[in-house]
PDB file of N, CA and C in Angstrom:
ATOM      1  N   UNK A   1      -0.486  -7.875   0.780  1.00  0.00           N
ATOM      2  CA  UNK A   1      -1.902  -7.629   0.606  1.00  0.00           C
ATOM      3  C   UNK A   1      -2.647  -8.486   1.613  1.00  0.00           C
ATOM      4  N   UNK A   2      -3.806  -7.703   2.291  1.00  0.00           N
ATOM      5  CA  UNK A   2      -4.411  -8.687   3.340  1.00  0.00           C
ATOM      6  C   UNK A   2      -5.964  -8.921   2.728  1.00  0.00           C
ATOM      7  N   UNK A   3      -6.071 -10.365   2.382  1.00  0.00           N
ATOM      8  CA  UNK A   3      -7.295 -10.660   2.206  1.00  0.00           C
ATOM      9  C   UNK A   3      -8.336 -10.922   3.043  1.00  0.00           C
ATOM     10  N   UNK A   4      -8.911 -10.244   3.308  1.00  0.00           N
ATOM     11  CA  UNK A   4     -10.233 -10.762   4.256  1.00  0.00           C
ATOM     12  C   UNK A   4     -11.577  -9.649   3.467  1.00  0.00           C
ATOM     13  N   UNK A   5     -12.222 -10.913   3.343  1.00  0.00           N
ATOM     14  CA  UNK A   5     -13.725 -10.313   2.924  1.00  0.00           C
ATOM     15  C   UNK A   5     -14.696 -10.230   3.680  1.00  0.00           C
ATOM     16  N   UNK A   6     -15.349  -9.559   3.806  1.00  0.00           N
ATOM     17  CA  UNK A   6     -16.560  -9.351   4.872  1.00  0.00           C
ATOM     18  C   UNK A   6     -17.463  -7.937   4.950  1.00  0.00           C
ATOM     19  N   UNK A   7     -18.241  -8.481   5.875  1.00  0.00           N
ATOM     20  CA  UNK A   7     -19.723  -7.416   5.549  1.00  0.00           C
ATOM     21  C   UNK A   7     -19.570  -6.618   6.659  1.00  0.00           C
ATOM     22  N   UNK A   8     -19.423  -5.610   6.701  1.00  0.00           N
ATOM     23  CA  UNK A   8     -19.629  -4.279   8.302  1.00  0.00           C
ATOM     24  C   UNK A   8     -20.756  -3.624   7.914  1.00  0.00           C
ATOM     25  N   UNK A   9     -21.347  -3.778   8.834  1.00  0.00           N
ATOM     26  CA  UNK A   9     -22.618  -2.684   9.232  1.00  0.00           C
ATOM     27  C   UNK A   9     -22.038  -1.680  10.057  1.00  0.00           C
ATOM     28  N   UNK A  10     -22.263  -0.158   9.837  1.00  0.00           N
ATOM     29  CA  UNK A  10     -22.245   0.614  11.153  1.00  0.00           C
ATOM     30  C   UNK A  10     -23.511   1.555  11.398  1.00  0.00           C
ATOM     31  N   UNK A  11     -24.138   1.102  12.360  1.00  0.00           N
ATOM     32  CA  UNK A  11     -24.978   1.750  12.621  1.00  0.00           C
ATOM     33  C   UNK A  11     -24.816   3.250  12.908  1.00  0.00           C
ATOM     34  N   UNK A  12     -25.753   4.048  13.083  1.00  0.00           N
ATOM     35  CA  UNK A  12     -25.587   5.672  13.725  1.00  0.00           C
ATOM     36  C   UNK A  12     -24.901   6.354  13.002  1.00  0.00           C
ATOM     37  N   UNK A  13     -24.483   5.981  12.277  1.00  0.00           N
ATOM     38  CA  UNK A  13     -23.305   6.726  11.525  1.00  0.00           C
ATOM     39  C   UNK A  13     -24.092   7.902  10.282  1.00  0.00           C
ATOM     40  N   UNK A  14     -24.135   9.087  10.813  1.00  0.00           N
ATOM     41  CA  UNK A  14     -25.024  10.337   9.662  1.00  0.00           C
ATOM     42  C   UNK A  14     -24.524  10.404   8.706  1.00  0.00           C
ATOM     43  N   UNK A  15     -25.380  10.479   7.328  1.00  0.00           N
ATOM     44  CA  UNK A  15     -24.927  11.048   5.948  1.00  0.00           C
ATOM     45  C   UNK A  15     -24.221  11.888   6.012  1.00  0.00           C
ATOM     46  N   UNK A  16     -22.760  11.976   4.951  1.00  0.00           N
ATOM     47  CA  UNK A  16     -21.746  12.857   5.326  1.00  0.00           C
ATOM     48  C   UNK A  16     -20.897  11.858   4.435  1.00  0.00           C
ATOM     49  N   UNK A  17     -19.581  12.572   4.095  1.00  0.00           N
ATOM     50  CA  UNK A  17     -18.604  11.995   3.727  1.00  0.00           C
ATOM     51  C   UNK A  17     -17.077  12.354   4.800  1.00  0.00           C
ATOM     52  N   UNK A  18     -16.935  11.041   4.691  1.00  0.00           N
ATOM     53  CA  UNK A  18     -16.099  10.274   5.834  1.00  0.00           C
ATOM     54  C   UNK A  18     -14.646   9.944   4.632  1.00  0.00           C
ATOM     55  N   UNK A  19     -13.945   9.862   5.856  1.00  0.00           N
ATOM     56  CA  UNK A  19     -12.350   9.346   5.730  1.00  0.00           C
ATOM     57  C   UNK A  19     -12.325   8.300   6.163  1.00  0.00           C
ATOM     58  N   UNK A  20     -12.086   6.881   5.455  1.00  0.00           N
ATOM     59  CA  UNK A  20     -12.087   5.199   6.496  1.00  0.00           C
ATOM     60  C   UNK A  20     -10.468   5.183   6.190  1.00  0.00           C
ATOM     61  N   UNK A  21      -9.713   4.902   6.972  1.00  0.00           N
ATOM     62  CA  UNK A  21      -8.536   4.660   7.275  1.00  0.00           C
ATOM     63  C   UNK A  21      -8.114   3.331   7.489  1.00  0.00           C
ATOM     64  N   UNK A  22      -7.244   2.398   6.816  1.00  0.00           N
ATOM     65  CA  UNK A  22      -6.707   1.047   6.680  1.00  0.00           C
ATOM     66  C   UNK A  22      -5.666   0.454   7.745  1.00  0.00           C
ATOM     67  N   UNK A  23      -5.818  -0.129   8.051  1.00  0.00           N
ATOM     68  CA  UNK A  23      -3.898   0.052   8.328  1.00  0.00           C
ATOM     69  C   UNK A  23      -3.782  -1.046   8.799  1.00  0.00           C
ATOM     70  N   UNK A  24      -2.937  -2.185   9.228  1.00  0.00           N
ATOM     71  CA  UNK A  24      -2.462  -3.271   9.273  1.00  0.00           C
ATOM     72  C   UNK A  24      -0.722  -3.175   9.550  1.00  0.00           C
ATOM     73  N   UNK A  25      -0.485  -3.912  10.653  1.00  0.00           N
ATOM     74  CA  UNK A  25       0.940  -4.560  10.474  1.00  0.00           C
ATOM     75  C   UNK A  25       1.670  -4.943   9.645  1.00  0.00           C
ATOM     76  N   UNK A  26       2.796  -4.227   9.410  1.00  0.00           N
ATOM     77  CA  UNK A  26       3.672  -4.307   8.080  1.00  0.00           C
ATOM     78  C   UNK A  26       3.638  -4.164   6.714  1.00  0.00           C
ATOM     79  N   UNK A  27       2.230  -3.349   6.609  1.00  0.00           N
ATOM     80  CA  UNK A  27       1.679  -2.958   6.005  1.00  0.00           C
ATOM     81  C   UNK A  27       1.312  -1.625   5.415  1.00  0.00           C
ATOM     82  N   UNK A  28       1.178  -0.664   4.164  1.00  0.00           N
ATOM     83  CA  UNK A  28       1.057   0.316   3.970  1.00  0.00           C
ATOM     84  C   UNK A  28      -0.488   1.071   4.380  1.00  0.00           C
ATOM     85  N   UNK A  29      -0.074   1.960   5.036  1.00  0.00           N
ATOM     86  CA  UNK A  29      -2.059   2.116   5.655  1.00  0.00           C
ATOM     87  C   UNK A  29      -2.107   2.865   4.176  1.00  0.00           C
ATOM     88  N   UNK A  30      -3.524   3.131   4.249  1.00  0.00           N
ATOM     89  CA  UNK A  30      -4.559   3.585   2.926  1.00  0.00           C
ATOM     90  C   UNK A  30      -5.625   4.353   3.396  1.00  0.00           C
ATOM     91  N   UNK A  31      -5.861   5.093   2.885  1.00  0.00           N
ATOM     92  CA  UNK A  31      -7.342   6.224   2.888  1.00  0.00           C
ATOM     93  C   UNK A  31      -8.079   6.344   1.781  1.00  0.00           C
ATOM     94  N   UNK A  32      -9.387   5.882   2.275  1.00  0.00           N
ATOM     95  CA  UNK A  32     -10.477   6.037   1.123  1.00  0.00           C
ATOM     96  C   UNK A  32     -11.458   6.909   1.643  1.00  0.00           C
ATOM     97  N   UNK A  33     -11.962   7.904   0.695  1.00  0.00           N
ATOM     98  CA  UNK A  33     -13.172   8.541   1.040  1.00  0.00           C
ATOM     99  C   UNK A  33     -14.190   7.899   0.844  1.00  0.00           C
ATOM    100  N   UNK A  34     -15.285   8.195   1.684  1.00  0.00           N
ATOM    101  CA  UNK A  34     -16.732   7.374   1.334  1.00  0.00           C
ATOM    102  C   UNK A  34     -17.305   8.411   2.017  1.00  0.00           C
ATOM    103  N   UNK A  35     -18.427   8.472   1.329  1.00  0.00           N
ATOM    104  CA  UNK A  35     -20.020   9.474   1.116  1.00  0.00           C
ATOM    105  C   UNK A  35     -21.141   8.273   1.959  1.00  0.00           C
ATOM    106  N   UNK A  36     -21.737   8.721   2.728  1.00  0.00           N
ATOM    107  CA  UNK A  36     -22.446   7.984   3.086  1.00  0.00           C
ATOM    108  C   UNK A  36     -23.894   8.412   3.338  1.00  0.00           C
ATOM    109  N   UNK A  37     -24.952   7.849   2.375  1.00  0.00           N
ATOM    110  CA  UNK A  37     -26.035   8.534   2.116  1.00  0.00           C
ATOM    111  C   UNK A  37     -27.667   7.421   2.658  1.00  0.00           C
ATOM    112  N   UNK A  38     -27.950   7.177   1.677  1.00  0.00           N
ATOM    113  CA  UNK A  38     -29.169   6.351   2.203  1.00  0.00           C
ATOM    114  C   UNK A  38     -29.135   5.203   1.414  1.00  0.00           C
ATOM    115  N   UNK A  39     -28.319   4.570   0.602  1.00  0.00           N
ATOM    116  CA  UNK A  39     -28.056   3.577  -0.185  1.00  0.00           C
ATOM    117  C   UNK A  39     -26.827   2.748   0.738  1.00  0.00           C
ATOM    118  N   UNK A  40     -26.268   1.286   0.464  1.00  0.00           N
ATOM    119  CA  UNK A  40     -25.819   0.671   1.158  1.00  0.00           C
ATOM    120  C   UNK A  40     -24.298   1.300   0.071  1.00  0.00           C
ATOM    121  N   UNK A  41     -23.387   1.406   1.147  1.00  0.00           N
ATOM    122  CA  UNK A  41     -22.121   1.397   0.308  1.00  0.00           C
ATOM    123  C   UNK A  41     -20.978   0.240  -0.021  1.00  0.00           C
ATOM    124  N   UNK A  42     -20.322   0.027  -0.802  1.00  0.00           N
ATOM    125  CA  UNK A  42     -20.074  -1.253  -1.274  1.00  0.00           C
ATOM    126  C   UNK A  42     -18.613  -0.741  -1.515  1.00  0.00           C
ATOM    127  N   UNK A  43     -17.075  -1.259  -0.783  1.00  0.00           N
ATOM    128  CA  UNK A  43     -15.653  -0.543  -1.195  1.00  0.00           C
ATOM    129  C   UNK A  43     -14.954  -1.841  -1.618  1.00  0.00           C
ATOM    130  N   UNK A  44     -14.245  -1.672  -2.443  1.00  0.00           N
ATOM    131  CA  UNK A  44     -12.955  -2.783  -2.467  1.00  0.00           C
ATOM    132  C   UNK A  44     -11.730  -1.980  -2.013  1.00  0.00           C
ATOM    133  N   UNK A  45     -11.677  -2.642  -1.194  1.00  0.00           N
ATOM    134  CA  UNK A  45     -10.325  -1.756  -0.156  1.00  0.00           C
ATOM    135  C   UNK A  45      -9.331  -3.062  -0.216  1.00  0.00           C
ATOM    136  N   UNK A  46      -8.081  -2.275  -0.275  1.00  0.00           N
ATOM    137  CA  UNK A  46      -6.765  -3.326  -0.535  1.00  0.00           C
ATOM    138  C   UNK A  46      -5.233  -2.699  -0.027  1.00  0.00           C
ATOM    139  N   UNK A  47      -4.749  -3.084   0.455  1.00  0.00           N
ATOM    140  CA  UNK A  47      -3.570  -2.630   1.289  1.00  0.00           C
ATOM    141  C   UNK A  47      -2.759  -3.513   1.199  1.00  0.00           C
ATOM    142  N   UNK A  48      -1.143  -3.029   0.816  1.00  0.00           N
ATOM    143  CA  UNK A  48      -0.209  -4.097   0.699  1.00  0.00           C
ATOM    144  C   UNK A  48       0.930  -3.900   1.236  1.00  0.00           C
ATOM    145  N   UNK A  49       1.531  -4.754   1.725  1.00  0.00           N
ATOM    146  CA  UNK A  49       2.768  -5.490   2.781  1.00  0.00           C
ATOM    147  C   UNK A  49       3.593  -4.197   2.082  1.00  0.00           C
ATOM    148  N   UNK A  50       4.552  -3.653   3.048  1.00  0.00           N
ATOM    149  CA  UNK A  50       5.856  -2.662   2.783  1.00  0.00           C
ATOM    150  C   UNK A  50       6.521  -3.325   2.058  1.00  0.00           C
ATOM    151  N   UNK A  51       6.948  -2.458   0.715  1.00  0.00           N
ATOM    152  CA  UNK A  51       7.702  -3.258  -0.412  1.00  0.00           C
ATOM    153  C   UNK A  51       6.902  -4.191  -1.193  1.00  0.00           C
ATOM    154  N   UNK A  52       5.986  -4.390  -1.395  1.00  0.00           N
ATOM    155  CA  UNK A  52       5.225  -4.614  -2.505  1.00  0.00           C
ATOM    156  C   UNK A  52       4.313  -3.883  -3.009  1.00  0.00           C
ATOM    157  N   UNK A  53       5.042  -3.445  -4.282  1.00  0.00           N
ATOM    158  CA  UNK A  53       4.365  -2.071  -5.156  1.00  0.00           C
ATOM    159  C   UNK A  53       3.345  -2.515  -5.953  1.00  0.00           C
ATOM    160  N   UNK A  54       3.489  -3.290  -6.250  1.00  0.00           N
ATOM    161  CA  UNK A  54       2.674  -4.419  -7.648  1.00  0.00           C
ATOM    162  C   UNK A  54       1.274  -4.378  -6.551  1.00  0.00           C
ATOM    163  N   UNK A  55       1.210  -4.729  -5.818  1.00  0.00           N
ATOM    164  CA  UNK A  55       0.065  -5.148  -5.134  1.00  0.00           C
ATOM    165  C   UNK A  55       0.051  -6.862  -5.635  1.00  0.00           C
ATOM    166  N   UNK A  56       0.764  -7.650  -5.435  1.00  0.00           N
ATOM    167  CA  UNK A  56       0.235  -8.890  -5.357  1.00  0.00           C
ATOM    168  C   UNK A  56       0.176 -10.194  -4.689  1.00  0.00           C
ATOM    169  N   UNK A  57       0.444  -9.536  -3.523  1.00  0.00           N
ATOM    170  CA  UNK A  57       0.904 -10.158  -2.045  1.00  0.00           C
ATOM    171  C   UNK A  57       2.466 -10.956  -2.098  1.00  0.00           C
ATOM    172  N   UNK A  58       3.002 -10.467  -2.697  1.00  0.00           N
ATOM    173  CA  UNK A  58       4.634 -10.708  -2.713  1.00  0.00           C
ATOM    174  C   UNK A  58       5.800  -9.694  -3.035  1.00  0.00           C
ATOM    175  N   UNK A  59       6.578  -9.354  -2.353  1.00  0.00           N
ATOM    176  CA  UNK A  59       7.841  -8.820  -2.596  1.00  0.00           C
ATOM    177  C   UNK A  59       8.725  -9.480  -4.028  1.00  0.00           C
ATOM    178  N   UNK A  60       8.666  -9.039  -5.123  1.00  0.00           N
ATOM    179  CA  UNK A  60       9.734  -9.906  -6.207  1.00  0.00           C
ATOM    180  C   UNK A  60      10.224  -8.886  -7.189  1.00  0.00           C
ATOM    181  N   UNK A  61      11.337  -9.169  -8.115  1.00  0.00           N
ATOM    182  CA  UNK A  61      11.700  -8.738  -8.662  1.00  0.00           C
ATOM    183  C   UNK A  61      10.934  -7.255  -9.616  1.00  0.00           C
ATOM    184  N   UNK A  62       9.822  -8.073  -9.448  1.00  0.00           N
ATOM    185  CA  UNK A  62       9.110  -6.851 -10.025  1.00  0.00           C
ATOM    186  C   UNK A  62       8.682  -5.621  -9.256  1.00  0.00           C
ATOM    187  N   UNK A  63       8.745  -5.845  -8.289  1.00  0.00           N
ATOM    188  CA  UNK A  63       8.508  -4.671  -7.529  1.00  0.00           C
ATOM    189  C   UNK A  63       9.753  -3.615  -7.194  1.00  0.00           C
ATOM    190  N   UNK A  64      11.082  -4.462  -7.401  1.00  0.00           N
ATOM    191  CA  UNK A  64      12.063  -3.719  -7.228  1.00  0.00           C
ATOM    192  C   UNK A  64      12.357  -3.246  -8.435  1.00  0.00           C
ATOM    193  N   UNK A  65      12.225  -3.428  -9.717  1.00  0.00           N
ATOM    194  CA  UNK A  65      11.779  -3.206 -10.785  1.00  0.00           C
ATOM    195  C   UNK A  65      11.035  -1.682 -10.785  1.00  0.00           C
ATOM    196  N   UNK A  66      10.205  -2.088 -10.537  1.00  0.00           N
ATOM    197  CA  UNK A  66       9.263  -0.332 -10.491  1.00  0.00           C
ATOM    198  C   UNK A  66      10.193   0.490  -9.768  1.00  0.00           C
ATOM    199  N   UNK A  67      10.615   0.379  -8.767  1.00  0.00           N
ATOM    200  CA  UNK A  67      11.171   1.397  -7.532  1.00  0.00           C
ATOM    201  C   UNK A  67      12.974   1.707  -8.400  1.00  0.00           C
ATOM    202  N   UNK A  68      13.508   0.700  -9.159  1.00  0.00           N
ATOM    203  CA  UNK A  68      14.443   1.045  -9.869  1.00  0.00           C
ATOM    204  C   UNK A  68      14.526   2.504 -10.925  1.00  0.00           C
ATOM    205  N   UNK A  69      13.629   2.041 -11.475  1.00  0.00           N
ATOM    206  CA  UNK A  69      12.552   3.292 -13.076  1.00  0.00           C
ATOM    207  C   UNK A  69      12.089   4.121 -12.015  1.00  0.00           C
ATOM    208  N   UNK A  70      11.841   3.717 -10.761  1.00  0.00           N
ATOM    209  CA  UNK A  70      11.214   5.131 -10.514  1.00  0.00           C
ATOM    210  C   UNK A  70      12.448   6.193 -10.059  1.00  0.00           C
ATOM    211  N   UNK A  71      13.759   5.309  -9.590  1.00  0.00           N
ATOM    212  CA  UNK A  71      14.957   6.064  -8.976  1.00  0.00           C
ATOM    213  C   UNK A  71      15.620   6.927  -9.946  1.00  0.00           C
ATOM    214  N   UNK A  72      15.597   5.946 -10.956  1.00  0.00           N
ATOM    215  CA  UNK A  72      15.981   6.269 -12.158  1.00  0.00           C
ATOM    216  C   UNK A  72      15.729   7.666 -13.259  1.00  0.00           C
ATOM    217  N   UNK A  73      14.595   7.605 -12.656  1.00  0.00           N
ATOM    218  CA  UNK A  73      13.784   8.575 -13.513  1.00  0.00           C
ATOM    219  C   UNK A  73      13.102   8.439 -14.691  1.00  0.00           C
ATOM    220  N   UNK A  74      13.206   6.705 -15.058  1.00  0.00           N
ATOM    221  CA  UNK A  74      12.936   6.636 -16.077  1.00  0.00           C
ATOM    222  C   UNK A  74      11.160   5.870 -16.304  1.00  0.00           C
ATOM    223  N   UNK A  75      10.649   5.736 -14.858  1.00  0.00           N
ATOM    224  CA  UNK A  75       9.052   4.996 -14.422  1.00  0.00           C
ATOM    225  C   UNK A  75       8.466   6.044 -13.498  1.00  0.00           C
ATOM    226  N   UNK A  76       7.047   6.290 -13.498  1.00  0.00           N
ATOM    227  CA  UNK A  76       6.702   6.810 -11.920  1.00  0.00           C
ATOM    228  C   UNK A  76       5.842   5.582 -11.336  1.00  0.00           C
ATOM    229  N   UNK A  77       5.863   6.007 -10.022  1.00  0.00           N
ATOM    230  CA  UNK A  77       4.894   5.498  -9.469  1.00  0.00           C
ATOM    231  C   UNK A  77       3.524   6.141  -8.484  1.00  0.00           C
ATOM    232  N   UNK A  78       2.802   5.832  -8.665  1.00  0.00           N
ATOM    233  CA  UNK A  78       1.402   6.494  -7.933  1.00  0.00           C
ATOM    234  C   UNK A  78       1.998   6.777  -6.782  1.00  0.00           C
ATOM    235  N   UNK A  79       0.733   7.732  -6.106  1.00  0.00           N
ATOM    236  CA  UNK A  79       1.291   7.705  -4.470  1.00  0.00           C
ATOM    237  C   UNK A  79       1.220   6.674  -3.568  1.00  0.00           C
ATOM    238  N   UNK A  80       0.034   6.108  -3.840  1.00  0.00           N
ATOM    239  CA  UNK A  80       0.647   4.802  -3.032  1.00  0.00           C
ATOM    240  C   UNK A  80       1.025   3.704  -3.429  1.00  0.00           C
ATOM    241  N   UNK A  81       1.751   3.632  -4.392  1.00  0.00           N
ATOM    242  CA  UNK A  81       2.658   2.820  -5.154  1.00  0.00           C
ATOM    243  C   UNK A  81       4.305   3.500  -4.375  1.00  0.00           C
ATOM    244  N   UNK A  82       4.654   4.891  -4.369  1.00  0.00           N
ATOM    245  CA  UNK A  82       5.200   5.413  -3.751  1.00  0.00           C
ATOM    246  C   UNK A  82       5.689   4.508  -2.231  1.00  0.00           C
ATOM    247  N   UNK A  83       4.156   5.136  -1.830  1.00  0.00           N
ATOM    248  CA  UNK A  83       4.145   5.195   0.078  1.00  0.00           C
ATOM    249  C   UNK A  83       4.412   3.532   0.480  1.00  0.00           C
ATOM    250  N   UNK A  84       4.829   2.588  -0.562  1.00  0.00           N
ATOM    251  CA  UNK A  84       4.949   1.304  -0.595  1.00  0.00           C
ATOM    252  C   UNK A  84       6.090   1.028  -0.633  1.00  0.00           C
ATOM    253  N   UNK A  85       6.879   1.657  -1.767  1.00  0.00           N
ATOM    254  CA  UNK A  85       7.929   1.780  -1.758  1.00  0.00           C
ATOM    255  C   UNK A  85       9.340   2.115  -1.193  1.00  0.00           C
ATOM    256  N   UNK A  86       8.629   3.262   0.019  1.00  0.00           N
ATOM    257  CA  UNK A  86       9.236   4.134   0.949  1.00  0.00           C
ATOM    258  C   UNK A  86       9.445   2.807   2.015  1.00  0.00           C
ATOM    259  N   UNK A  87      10.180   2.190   1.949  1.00  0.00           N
ATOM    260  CA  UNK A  87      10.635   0.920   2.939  1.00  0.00           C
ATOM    261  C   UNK A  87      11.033   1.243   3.998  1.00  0.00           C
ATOM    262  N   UNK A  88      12.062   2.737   4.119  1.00  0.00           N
ATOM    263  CA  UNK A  88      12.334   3.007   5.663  1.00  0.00           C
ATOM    264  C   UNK A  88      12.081   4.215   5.925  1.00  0.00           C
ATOM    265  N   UNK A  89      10.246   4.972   5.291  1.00  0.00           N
ATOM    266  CA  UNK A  89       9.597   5.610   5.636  1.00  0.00           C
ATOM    267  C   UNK A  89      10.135   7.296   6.045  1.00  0.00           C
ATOM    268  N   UNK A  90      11.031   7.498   5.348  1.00  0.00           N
ATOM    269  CA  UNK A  90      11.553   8.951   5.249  1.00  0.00           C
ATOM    270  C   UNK A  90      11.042   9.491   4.153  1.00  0.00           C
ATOM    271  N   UNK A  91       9.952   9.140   3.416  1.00  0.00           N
ATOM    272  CA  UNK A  91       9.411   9.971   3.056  1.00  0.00           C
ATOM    273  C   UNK A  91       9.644  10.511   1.493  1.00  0.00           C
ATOM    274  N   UNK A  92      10.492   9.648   1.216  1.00  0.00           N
ATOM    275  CA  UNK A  92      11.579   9.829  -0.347  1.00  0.00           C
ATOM    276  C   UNK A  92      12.112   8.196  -0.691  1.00  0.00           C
ATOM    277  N   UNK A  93      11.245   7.943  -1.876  1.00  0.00           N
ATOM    278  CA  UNK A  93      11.909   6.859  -2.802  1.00  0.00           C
ATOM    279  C   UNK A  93      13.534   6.612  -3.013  1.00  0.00           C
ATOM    280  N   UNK A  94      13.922   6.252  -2.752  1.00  0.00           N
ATOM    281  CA  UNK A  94      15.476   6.615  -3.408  1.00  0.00           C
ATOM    282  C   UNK A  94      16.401   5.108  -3.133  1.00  0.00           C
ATOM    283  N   UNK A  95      17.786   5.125  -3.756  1.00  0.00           N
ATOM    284  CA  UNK A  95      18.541   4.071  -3.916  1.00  0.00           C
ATOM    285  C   UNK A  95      18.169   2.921  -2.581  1.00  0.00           C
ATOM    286  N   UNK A  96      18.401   3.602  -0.928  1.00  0.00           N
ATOM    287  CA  UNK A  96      18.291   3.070  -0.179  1.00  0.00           C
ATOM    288  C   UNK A  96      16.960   1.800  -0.267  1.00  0.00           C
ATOM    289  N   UNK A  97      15.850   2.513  -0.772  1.00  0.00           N
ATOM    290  CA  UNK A  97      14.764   1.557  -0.385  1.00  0.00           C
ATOM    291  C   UNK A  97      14.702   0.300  -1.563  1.00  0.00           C
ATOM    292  N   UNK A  98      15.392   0.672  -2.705  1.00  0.00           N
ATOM    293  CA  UNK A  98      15.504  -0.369  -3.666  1.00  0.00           C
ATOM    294  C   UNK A  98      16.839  -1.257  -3.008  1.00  0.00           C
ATOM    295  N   UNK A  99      17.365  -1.065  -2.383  1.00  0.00           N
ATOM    296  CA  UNK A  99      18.613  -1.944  -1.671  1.00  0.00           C
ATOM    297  C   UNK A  99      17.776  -2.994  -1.022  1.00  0.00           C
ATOM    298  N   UNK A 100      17.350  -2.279  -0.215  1.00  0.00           N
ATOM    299  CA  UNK A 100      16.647  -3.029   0.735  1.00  0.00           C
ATOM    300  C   UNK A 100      15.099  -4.108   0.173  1.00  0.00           C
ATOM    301  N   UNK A 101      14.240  -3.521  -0.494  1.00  0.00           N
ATOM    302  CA  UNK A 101      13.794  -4.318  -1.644  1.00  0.00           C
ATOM    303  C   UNK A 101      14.782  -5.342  -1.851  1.00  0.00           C
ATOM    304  N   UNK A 102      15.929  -5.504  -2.524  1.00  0.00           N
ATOM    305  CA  UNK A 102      16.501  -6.387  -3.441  1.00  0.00           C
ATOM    306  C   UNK A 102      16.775  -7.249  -2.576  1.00  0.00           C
ATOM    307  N   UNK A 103      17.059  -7.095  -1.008  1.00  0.00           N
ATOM    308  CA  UNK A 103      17.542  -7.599  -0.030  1.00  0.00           C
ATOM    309  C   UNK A 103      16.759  -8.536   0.596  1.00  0.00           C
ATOM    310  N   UNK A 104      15.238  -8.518   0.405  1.00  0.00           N
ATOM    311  CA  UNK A 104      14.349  -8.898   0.818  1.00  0.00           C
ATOM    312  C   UNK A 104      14.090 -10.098  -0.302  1.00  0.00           C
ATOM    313  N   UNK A 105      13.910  -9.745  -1.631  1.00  0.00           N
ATOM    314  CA  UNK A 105      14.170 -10.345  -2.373  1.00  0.00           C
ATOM    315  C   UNK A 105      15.134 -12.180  -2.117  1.00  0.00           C
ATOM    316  N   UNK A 106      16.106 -11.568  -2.286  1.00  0.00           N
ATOM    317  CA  UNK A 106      17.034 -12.686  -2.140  1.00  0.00           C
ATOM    318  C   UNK A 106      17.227 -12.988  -0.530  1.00  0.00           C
ATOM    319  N   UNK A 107      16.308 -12.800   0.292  1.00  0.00           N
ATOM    320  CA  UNK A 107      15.909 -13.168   1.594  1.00  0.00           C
ATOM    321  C   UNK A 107      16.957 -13.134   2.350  1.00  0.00           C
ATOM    322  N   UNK A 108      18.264 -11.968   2.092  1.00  0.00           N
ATOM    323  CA  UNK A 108      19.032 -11.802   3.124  1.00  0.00           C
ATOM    324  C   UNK A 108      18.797 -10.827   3.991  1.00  0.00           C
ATOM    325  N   UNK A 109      17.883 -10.051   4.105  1.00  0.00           N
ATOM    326  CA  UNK A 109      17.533  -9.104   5.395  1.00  0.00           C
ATOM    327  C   UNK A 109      16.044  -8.864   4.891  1.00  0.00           C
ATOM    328  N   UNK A 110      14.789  -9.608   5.922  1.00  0.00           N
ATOM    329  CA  UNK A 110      13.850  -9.343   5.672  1.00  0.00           C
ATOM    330  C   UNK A 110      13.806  -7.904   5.932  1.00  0.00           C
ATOM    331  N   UNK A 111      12.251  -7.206   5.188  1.00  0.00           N
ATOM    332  CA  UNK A 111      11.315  -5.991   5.331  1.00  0.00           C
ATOM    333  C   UNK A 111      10.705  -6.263   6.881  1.00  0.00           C
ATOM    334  N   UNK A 112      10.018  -7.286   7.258  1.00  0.00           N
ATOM    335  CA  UNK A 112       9.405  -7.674   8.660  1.00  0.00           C
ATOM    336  C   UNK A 112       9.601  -8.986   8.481  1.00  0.00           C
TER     337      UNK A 112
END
């Protein structure tokens, strides 16, 4: 998860609803819609490190946890709880990316 808080102005920019796009290094990008009218708009936008599903700026047991139940069949996970999960980005949850999770985990082959 990357914390940075701060204020953007964009000028010129016409009423309309827009696609703002996230994205960061080693990181899961994110898409939020925003409407942009004559009032100031206000987002909490949050994006988290590949392999952390939880969102809580760490890779741990619990995150491999979710991606287990989700292999399993026995948890889901959102889509971008998913698209977090997808560690080597083919597009499908599955045994591989909980390996690699666990791996990261016990810090024998980092994610990045």
């Amino acid at each position: 998860m990357i914390s940075t808080d701060g204020v953007y102005n964009l000028k010129g920019v016409e009423n309309g609803t827009y696609t703002l796009e996230v994205s960061a290094e080693n990181h899961v990008t994110r898409e939020y819609t925003v409407t942009i009218g004559d009032e100031a708009v206000n987002l909490d936008i949050q994006i988290n490190h590949i392999g952390d599903i939880n969102g809580d700026g760490k890779i741990t047991v619990l995150d491999y946890n979710k991606v287990l139940k989700h292999v399993k069949k026995t948890g889901n996970l959102d889509d971008y709880e998913r698209a977090c999960a997808d560690v080597d980005g083919n597009g499908k949850v599955m045994v591989s990316d909980y390996a690699r999770i666990l791996r990261h985990v016990k810090k024998t082959d980092l994610l990045w």
